[in-house]
N, C-alpha and C. Protein backbone atom coordinates (compact mmCIF):
# COMPACT_ATOMS: atom_id res chain seq x y z
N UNK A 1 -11.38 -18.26 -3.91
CA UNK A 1 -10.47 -17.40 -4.67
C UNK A 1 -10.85 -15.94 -4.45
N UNK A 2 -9.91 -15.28 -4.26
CA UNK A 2 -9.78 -14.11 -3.97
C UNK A 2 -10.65 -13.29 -5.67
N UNK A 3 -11.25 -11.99 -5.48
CA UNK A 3 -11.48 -11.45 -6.31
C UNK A 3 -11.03 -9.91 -6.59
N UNK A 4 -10.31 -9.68 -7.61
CA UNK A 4 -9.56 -8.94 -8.41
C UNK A 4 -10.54 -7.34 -8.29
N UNK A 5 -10.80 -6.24 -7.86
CA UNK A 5 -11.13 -5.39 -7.38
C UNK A 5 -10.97 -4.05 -8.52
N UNK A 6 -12.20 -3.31 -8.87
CA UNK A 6 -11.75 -2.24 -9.79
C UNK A 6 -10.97 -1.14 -8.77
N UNK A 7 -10.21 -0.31 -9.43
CA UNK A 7 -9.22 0.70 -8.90
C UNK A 7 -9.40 1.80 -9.09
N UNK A 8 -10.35 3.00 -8.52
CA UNK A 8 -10.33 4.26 -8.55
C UNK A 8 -9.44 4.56 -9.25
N UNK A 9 -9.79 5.69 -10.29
CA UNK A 9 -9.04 6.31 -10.61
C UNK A 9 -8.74 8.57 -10.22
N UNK A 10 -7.84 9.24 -10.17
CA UNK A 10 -7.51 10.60 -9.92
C UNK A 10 -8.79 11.21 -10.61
N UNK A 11 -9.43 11.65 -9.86
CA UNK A 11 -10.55 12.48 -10.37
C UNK A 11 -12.04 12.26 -9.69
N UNK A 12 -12.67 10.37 -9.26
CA UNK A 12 -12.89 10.15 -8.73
C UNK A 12 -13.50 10.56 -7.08
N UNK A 13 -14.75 10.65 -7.13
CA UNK A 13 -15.32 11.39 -5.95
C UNK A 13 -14.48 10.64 -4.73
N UNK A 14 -14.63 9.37 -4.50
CA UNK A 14 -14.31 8.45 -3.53
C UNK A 14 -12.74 8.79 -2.78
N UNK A 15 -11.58 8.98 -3.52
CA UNK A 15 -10.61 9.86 -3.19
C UNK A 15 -10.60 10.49 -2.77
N UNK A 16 -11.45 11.44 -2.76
CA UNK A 16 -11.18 13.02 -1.98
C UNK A 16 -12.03 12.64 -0.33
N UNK A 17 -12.44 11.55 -0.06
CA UNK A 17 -13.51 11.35 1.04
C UNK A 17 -12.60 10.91 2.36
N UNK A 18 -13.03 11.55 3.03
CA UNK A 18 -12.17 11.19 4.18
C UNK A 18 -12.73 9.95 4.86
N UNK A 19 -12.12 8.61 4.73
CA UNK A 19 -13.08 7.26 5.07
C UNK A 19 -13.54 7.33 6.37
N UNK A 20 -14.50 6.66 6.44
CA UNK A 20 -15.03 5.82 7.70
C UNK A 20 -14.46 5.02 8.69
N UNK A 21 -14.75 5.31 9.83
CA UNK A 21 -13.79 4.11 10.82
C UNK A 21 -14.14 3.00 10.63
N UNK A 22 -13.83 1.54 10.81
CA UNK A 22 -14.07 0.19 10.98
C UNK A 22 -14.69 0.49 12.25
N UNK A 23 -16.05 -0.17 12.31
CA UNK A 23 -16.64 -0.47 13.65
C UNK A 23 -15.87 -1.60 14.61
N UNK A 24 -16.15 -1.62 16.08
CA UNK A 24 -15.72 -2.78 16.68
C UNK A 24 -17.06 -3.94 15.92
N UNK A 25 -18.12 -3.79 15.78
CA UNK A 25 -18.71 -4.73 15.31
C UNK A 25 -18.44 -5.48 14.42
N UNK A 26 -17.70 -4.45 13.61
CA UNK A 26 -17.31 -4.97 11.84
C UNK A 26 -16.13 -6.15 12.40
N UNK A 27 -15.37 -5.89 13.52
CA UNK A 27 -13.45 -6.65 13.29
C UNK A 27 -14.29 -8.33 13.37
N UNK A 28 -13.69 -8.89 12.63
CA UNK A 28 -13.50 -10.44 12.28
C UNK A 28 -14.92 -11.10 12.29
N UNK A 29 -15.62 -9.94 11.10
CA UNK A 29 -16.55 -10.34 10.22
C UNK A 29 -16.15 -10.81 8.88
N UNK A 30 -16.83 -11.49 8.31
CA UNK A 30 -16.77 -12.50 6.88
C UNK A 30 -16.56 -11.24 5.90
N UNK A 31 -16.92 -10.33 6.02
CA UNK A 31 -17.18 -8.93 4.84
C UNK A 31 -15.69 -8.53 4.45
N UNK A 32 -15.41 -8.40 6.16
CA UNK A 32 -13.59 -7.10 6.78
C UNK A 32 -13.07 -8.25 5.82
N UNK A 33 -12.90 -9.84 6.35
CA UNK A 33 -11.67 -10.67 5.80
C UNK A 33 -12.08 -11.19 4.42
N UNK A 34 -13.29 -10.71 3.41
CA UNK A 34 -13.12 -11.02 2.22
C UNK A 34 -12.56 -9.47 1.81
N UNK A 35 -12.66 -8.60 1.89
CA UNK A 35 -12.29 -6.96 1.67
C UNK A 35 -10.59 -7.57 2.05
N UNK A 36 -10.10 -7.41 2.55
CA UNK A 36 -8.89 -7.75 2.94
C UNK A 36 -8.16 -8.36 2.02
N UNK A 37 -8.34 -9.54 1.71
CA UNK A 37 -8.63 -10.94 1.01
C UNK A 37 -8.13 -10.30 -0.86
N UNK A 38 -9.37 -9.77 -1.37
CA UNK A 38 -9.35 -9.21 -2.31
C UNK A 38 -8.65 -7.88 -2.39
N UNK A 39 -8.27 -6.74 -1.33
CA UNK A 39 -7.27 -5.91 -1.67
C UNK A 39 -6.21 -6.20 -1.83
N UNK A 40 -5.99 -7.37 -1.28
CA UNK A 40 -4.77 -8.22 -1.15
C UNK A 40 -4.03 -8.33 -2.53
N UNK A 41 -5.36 -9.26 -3.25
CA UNK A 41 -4.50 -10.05 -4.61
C UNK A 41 -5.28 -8.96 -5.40
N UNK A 42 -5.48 -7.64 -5.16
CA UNK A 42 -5.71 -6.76 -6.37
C UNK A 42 -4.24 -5.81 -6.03
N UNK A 43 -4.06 -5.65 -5.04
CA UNK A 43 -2.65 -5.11 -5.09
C UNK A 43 -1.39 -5.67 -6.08
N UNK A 44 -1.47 -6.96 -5.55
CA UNK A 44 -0.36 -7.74 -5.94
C UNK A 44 -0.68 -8.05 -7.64
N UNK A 45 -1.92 -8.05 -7.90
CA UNK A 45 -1.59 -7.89 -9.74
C UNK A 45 -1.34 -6.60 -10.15
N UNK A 46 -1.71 -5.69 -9.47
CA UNK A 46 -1.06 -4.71 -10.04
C UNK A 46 0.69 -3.77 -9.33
N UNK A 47 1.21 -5.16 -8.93
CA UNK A 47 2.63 -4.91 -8.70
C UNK A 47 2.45 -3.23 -7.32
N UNK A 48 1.56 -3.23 -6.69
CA UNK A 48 1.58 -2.25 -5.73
C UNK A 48 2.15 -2.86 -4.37
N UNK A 49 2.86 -2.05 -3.62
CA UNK A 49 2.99 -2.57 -2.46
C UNK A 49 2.12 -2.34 -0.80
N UNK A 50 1.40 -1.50 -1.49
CA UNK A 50 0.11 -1.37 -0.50
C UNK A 50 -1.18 -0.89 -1.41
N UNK A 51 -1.61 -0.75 -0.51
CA UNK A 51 -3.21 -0.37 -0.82
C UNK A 51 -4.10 0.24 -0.10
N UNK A 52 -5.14 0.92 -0.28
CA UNK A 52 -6.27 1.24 0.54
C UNK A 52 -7.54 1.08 0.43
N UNK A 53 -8.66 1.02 1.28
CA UNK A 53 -10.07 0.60 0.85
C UNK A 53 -10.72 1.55 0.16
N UNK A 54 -10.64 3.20 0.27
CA UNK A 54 -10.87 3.78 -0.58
C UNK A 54 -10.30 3.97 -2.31
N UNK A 55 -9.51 2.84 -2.35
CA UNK A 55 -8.89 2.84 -3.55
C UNK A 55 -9.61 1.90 -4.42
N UNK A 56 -10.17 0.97 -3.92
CA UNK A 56 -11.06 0.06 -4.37
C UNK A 56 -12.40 -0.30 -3.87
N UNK A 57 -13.16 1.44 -3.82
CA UNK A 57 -14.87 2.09 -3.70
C UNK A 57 -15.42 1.69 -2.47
N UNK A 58 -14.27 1.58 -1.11
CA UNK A 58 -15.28 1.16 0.11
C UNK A 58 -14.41 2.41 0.90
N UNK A 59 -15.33 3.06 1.04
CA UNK A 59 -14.78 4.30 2.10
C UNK A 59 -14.58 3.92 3.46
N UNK A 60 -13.74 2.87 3.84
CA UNK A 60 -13.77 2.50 5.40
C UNK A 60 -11.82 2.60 5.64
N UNK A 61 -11.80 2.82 6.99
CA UNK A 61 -10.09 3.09 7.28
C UNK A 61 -9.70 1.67 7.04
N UNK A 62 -9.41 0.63 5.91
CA UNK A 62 -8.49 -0.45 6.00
C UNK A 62 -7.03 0.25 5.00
N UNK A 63 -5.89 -0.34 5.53
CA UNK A 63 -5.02 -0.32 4.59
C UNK A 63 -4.47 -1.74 4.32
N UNK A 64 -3.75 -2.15 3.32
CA UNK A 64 -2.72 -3.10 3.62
C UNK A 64 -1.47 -2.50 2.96
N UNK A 65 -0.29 -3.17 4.00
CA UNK A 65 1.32 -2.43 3.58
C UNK A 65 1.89 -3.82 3.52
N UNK A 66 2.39 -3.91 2.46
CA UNK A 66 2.92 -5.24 1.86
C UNK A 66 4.48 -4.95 0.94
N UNK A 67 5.25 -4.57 1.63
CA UNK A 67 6.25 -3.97 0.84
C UNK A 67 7.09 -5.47 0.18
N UNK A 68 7.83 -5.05 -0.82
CA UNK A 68 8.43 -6.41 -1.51
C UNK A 68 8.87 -5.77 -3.19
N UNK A 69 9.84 -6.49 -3.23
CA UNK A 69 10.07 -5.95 -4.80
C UNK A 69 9.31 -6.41 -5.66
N UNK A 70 9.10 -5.33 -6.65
CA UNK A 70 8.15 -5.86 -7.87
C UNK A 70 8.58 -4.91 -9.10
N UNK A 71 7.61 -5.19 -10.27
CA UNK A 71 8.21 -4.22 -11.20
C UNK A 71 8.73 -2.95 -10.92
N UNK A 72 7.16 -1.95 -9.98
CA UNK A 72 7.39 -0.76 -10.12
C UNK A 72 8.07 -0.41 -8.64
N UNK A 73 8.74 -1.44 -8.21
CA UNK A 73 9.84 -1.01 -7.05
C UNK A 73 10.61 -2.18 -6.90
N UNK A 74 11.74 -2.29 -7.59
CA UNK A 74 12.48 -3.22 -7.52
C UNK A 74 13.64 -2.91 -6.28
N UNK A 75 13.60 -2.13 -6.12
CA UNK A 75 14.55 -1.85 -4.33
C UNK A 75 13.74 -2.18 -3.72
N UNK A 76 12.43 -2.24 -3.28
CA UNK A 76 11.79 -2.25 -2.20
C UNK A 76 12.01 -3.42 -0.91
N UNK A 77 11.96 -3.14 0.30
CA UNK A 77 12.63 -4.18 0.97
C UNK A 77 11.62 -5.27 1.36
N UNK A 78 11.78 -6.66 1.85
CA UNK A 78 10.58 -7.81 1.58
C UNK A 78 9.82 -7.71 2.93
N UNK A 79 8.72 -7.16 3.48
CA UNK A 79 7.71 -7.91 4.14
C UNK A 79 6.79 -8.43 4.56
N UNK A 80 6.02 -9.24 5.23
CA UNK A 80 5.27 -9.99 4.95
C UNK A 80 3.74 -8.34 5.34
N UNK A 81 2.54 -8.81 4.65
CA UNK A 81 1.58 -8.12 4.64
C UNK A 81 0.91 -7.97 5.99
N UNK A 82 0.92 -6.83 5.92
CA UNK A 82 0.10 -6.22 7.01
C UNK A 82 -1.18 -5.28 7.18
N UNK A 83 -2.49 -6.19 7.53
CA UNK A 83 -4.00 -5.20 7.26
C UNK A 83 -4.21 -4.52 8.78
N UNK A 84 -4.04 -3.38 8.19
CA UNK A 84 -4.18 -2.24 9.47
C UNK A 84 -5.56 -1.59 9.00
N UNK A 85 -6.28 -1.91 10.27
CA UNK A 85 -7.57 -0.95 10.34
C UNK A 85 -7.44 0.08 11.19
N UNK A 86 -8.36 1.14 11.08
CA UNK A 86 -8.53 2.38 11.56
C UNK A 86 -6.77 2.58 12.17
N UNK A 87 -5.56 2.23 11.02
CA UNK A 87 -4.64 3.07 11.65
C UNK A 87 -4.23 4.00 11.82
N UNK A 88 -3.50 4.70 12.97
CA UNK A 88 -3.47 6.14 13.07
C UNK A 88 -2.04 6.15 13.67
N UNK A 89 -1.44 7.33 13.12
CA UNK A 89 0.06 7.45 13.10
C UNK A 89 0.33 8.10 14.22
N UNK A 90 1.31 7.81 15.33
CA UNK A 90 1.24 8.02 16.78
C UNK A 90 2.85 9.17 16.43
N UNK A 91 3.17 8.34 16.18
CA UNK A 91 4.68 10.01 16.07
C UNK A 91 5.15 9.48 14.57
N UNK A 92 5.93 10.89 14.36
CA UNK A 92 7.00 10.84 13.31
C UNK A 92 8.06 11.58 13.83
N UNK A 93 9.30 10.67 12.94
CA UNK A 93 10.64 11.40 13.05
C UNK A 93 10.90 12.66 12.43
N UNK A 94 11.12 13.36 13.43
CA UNK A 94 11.90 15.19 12.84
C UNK A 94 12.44 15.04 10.92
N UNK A 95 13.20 13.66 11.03
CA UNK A 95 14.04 13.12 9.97
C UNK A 95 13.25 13.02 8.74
N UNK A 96 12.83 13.80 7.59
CA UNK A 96 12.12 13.58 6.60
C UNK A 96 13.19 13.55 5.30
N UNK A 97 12.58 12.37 4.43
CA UNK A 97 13.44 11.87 3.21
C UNK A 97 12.58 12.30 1.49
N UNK A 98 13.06 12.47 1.06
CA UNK A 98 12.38 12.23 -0.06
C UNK A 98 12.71 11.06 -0.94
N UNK A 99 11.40 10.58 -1.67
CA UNK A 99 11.51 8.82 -2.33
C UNK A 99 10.65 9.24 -2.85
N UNK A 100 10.31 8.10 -4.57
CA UNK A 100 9.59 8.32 -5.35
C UNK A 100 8.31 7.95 -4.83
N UNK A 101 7.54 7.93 -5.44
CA UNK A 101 6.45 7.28 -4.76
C UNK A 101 5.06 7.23 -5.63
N UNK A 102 4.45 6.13 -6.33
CA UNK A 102 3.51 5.97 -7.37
C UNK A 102 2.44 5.72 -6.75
N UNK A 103 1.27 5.56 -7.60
CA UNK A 103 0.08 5.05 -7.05
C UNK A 103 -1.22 4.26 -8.19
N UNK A 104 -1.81 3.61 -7.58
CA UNK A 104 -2.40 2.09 -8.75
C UNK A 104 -3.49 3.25 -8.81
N UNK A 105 -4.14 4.79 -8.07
CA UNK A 105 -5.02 5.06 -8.34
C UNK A 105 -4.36 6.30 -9.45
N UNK A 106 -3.44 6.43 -9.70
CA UNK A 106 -2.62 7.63 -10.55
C UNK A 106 -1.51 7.25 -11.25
N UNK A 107 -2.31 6.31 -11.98
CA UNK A 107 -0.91 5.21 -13.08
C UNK A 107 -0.60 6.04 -13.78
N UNK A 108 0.48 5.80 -14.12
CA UNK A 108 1.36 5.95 -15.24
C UNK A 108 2.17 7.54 -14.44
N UNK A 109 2.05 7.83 -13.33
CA UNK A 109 2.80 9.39 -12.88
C UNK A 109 3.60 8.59 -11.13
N UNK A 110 4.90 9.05 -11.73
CA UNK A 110 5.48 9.27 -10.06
C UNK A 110 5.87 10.78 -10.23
N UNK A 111 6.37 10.67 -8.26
CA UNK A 111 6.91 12.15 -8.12
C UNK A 111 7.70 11.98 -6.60
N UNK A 112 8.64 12.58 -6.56
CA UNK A 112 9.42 13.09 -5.35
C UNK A 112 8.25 13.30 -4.35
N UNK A 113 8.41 12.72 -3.15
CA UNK A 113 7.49 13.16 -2.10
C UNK A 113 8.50 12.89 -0.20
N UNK A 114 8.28 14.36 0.36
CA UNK A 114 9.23 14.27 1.36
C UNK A 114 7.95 13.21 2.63
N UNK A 115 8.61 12.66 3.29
CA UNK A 115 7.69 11.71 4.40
C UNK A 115 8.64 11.39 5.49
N UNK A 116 8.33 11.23 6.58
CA UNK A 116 9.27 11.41 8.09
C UNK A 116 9.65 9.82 7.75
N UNK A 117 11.17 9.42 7.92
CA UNK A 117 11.98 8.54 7.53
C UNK A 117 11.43 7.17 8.87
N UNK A 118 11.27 7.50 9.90
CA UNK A 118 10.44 6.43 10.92
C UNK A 118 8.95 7.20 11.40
N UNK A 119 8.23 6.18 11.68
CA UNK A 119 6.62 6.21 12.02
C UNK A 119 6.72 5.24 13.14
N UNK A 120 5.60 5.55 14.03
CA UNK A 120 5.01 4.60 15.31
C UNK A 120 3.48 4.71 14.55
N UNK A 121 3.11 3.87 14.21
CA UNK A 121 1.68 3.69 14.10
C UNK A 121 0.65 2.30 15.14
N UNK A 122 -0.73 2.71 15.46
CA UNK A 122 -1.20 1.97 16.07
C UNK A 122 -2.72 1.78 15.09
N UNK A 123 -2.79 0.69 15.54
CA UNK A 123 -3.73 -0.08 14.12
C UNK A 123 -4.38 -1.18 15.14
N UNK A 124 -5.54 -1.91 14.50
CA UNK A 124 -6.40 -2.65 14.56
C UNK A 124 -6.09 -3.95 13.88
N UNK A 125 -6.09 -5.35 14.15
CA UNK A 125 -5.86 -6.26 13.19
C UNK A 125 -7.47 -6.63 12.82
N UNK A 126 -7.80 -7.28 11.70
CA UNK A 126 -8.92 -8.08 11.42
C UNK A 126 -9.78 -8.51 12.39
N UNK A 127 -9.18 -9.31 13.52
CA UNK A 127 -9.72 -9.65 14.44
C UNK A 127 -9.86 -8.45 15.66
N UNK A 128 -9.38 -7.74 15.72
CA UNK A 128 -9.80 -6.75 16.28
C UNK A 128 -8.73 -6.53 17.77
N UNK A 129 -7.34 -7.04 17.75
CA UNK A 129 -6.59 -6.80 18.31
C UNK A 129 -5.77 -5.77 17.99
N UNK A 130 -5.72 -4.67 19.00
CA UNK A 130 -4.91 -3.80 19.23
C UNK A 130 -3.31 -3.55 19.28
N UNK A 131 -2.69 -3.22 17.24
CA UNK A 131 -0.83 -3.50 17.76
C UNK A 131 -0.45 -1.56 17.28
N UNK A 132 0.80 -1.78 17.53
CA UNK A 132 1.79 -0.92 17.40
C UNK A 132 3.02 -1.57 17.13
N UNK A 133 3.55 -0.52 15.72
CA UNK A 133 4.54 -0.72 15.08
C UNK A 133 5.30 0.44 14.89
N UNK A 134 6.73 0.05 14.68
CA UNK A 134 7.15 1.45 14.69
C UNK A 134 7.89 0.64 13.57
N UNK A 135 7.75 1.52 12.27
CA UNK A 135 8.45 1.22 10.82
C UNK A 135 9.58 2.74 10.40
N UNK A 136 10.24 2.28 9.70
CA UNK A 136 11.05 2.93 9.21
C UNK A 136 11.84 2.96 7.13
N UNK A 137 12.31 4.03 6.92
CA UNK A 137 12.54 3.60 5.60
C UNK A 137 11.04 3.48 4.69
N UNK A 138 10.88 2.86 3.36
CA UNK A 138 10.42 2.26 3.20
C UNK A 138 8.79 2.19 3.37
N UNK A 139 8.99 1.23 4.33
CA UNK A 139 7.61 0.70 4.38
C UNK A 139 6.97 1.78 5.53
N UNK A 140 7.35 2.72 6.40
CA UNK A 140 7.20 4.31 6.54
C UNK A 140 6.42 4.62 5.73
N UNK A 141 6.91 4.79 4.82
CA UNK A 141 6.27 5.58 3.76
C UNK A 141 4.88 5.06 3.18
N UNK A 142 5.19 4.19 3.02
CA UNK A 142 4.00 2.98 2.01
C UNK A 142 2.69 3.60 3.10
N UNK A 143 3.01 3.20 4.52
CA UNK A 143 1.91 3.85 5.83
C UNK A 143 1.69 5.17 5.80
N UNK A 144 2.42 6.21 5.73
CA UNK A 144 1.87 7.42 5.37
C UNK A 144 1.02 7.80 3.96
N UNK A 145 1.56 7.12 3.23
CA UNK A 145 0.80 7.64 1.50
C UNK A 145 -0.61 6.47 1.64
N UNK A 146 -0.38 5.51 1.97
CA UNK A 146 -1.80 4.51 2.40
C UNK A 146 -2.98 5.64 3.53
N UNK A 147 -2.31 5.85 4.53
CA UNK A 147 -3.06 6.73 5.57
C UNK A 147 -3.82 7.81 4.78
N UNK A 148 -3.15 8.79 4.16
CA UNK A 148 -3.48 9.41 3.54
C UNK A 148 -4.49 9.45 2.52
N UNK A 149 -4.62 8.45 1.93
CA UNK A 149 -6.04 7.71 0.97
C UNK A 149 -7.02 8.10 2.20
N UNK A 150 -7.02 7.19 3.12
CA UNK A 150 -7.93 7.44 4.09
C UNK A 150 -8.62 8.82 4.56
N UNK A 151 -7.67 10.16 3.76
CA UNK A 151 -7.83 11.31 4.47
C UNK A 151 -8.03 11.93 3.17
N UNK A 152 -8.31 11.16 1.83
CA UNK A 152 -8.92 11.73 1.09
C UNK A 152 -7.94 12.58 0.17
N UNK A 153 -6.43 12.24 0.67
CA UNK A 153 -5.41 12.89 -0.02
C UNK A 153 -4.41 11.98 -1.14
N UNK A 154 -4.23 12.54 -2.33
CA UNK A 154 -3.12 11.96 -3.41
C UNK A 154 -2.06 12.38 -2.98
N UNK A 155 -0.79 11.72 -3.67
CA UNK A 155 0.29 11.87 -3.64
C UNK A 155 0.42 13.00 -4.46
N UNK A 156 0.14 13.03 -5.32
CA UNK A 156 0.09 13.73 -6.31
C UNK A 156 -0.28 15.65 -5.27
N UNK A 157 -0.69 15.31 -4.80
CA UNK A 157 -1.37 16.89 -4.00
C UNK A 157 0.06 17.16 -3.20
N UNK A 158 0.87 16.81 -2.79
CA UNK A 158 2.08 16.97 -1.94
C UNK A 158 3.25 17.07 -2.98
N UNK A 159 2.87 16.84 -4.24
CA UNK A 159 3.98 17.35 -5.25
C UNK A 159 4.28 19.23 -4.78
């Protein structure tokens, strides 16, 4: 059973830290896929559709983007979860949108935030295979405001 993960909160040294890369040593070690594992089902009780490792006190580049409706995004569109290590955002579209956008480390506050409407990102899986995705809408976004944890930045700072 997966275990339920405390959640940084805005103020928090660990936030402002710009994480650590995943080693090649670390990909599809027992540690990466229990970390994974548990950001997983700490996201999903708290109705988030992604997450980051600095969000729950491990300063290393993992995200997961798990978009899907839930309380606090009942538009959101359904797909299946995706753990991106050391991802890094390869282009954005000219095209920037603004969407609300919350966070499990800054409950109880949303805010308007503009973010390029498609992304190409290239990422690491668990096992340590090399993909690229190019997202749009949506789950775009979820990858930029996730990335951004990684870089030590809130949503809240782009208000």
């Amino acid at each position: 059973m997966s275990t339920i993960l405390a959640v940084a909160q805005r103020g928090e040294a660990i936030l402002k830290c710009i994480a650590s890369p995943v080693l090649e040593t670390e990909f599809n070690s027992t540690w990466l896929h229990e970390l994974a594992q548990s950001m997983h089902a700490t996201m999903q009780i708290k109705s988030g559709v992604g997450i980051a490792a600095p969000q729950v006190y491990v300063s290393k580049r993992v995200i997961i983007v798990a978009s899907r409706p839930n309380l606090r995004y009942p538009d959101a569109p359904e797909m299946d979860a995706v753990v991106m290590l050391n991802p890094e955002i390869l282009e954005m579209s000219e095209q920037v949108l603004l969407g609300e956008e919350g966070c499990l480390s800054v409950e109880g506050e949303r805010g308007q935030v503009a973010r390029a409407d498609t992304i190409r990102v290239r990422y690491f899986t668990l096992v340590g295979a090399m993909m690229e995705l190019t997202l749009s809408g949506f789950p775009a976004r979820i990858v930029q405001h996730e990335v951004d944890h990684l870089n030590g930045i809130l949503f809240v700072d782009r208000l």
